[in-house]
Protein backbone atom coordinates (compact mmCIF):
# COMPACT_ATOMS: atom_id res chain seq x y z
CA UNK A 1 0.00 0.00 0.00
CA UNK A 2 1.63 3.07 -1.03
CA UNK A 3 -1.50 5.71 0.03
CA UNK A 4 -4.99 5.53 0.97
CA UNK A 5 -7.04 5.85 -2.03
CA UNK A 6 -10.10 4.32 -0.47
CA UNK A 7 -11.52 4.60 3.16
CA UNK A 8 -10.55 0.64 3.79
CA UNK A 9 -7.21 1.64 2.48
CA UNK A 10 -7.61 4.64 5.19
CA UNK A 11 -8.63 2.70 7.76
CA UNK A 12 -6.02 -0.12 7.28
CA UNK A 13 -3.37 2.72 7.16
CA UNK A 14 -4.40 3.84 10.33
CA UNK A 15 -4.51 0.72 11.69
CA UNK A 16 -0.83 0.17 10.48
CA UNK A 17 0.29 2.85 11.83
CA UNK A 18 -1.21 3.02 15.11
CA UNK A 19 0.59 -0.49 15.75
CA UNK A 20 4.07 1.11 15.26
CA UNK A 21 3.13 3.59 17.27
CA UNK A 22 1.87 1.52 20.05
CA UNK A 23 5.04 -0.08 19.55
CA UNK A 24 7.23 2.82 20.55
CA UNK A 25 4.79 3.39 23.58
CA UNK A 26 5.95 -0.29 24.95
CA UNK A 27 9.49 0.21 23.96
CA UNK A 28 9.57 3.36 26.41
CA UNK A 29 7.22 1.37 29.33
CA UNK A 30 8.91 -2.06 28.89
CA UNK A 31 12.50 -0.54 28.05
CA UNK A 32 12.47 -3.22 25.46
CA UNK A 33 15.16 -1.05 23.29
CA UNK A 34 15.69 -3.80 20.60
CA UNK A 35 11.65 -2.88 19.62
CA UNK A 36 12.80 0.56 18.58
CA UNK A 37 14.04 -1.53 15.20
CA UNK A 38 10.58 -1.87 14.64
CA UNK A 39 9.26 1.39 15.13
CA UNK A 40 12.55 3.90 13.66
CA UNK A 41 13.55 3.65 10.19
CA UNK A 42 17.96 2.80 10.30
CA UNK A 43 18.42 6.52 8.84
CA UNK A 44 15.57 8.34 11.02
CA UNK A 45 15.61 11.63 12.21
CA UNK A 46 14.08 12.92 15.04
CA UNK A 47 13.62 16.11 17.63
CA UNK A 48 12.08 16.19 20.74
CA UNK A 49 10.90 18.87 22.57
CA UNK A 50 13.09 21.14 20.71
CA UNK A 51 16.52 20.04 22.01
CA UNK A 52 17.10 16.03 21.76
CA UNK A 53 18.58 16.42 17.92
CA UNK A 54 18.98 12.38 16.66
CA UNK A 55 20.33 11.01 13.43
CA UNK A 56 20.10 7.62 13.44
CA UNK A 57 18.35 4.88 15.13
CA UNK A 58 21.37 4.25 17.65
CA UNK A 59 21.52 7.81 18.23
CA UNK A 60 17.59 7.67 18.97
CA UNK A 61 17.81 4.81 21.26
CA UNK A 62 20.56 6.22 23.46
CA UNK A 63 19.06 9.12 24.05
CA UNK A 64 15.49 7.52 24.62
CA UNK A 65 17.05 5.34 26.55
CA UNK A 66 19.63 7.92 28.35
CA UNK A 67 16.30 9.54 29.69
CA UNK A 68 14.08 6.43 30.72
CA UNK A 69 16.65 3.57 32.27
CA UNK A 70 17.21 5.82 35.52
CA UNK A 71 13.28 6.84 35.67
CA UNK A 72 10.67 4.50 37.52
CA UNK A 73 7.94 3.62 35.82
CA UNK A 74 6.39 5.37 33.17
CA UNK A 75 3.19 4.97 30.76
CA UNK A 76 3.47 6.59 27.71
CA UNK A 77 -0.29 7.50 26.34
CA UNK A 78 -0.95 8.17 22.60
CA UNK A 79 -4.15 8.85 20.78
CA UNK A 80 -6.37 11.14 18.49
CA UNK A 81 -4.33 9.91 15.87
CA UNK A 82 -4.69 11.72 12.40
CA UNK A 83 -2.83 10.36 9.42
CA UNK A 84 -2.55 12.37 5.93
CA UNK A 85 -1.93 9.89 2.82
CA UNK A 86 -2.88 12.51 0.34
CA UNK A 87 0.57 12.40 -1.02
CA UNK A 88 1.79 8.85 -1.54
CA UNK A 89 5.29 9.60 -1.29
CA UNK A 90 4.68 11.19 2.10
CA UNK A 91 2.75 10.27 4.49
CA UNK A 92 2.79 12.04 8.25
CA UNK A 93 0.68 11.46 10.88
CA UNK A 94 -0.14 13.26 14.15
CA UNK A 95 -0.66 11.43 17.91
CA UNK A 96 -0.93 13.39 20.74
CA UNK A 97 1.17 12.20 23.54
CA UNK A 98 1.02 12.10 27.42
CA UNK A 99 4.05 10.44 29.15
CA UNK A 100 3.97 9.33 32.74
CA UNK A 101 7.56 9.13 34.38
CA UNK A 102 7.82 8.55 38.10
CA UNK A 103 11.08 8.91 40.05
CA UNK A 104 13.66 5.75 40.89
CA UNK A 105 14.32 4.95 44.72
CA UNK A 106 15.46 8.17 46.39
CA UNK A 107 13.08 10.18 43.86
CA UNK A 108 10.19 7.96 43.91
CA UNK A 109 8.21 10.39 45.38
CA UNK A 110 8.55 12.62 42.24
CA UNK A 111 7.08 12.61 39.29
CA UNK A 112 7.25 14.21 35.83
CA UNK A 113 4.40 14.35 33.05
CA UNK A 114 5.18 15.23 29.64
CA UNK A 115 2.30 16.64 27.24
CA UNK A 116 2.64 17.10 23.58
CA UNK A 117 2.40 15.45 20.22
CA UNK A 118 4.85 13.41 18.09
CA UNK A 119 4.68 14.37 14.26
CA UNK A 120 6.03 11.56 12.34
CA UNK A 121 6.88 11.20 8.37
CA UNK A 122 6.54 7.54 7.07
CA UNK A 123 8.43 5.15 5.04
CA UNK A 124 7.50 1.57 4.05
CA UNK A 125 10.38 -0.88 4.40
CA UNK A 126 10.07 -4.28 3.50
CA UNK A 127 9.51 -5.05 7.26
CA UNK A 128 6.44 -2.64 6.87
CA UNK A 129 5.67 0.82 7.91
CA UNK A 130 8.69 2.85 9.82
CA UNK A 131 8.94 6.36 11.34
CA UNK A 132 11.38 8.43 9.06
CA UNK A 133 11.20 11.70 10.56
CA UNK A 134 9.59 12.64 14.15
CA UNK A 135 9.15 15.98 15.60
CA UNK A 136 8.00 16.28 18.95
CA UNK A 137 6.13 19.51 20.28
CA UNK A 138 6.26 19.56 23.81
CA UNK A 139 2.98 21.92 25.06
CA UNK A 140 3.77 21.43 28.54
CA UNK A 141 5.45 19.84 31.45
CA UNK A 142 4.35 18.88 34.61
CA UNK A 143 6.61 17.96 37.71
CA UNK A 144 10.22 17.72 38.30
CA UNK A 145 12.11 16.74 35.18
CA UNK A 146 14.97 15.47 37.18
CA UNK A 147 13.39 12.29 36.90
CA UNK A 148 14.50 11.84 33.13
CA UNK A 149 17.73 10.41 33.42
CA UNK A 150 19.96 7.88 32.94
CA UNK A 151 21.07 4.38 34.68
CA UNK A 152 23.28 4.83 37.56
């Protein structure tokens, strides 16, 4: 499928999609890294919140990684996805994002709540759909971002 040209086609998009991205959600929770393969395309790009520059899927998991393995538990949230197939070389989406990070042993009583939306541009690999390009738009944050941080 190269671009919804019929609501099914729409609807199985979305439904495509929304796996990868649920994906990424349980890569974060589980800090099953190695699932980030099957979410990031090799040659992604990505920016979070304005600052986290990545090129590269290693690059992307370190520094996903560099803020969750020191954080307790987290639950990363995503819906009111919208995905735009008009052009079938490029198709973005839009999820909205709330992420859940609670502070590890001395800082369990903290807690830090990131609210935004990941903008993602697609690519379909042989392995399926992949995340070539992510933007993250941080609208606000909640807590004590100490929390983010990495293994000790």
């Amino acid at each position: 499928m190269q671009a919804a040209t019929s609501t099914m086609e729409q609807l199985l998009l979305e439904h495509a999609l929304s796996q990868v991205l649920v994906r990424y959600a349980t890569a974060c929770d589980t800090r099953n890294w190695d699932l980030l393969q099957q979410v990031f395309a090799p040659d992604c790009s990505t920016l979070y919140g304005g600052k986290s520059r990545c090129q590269g899927l290693s690059e992307v998991r370190h520094m996903i990684s560099s803020h969750l393995d020191g954080c307790g538990p987290t639950q990363h949230l995503l819906g009111n996805l919208e995905v735009d197939a008009s052009e079938p070389a490029c198709v973005v989406s839009k999820i909205h994002v709330r992420a859940v990070h609670k502070g590890l042993n001395e800082r369990s009583a903290l807690r830090y709540d990131a609210i935004g939306f990941y903008e993602d541009v697609w690519v379909q690999l042989p392995q399926g759909w992949r995340i070539q390009k992510r933007s993250m738009t941080l609208l606000m944050g909640i807590g004590d971002h100490s929390v983010l941080q990495p293994a000790a």
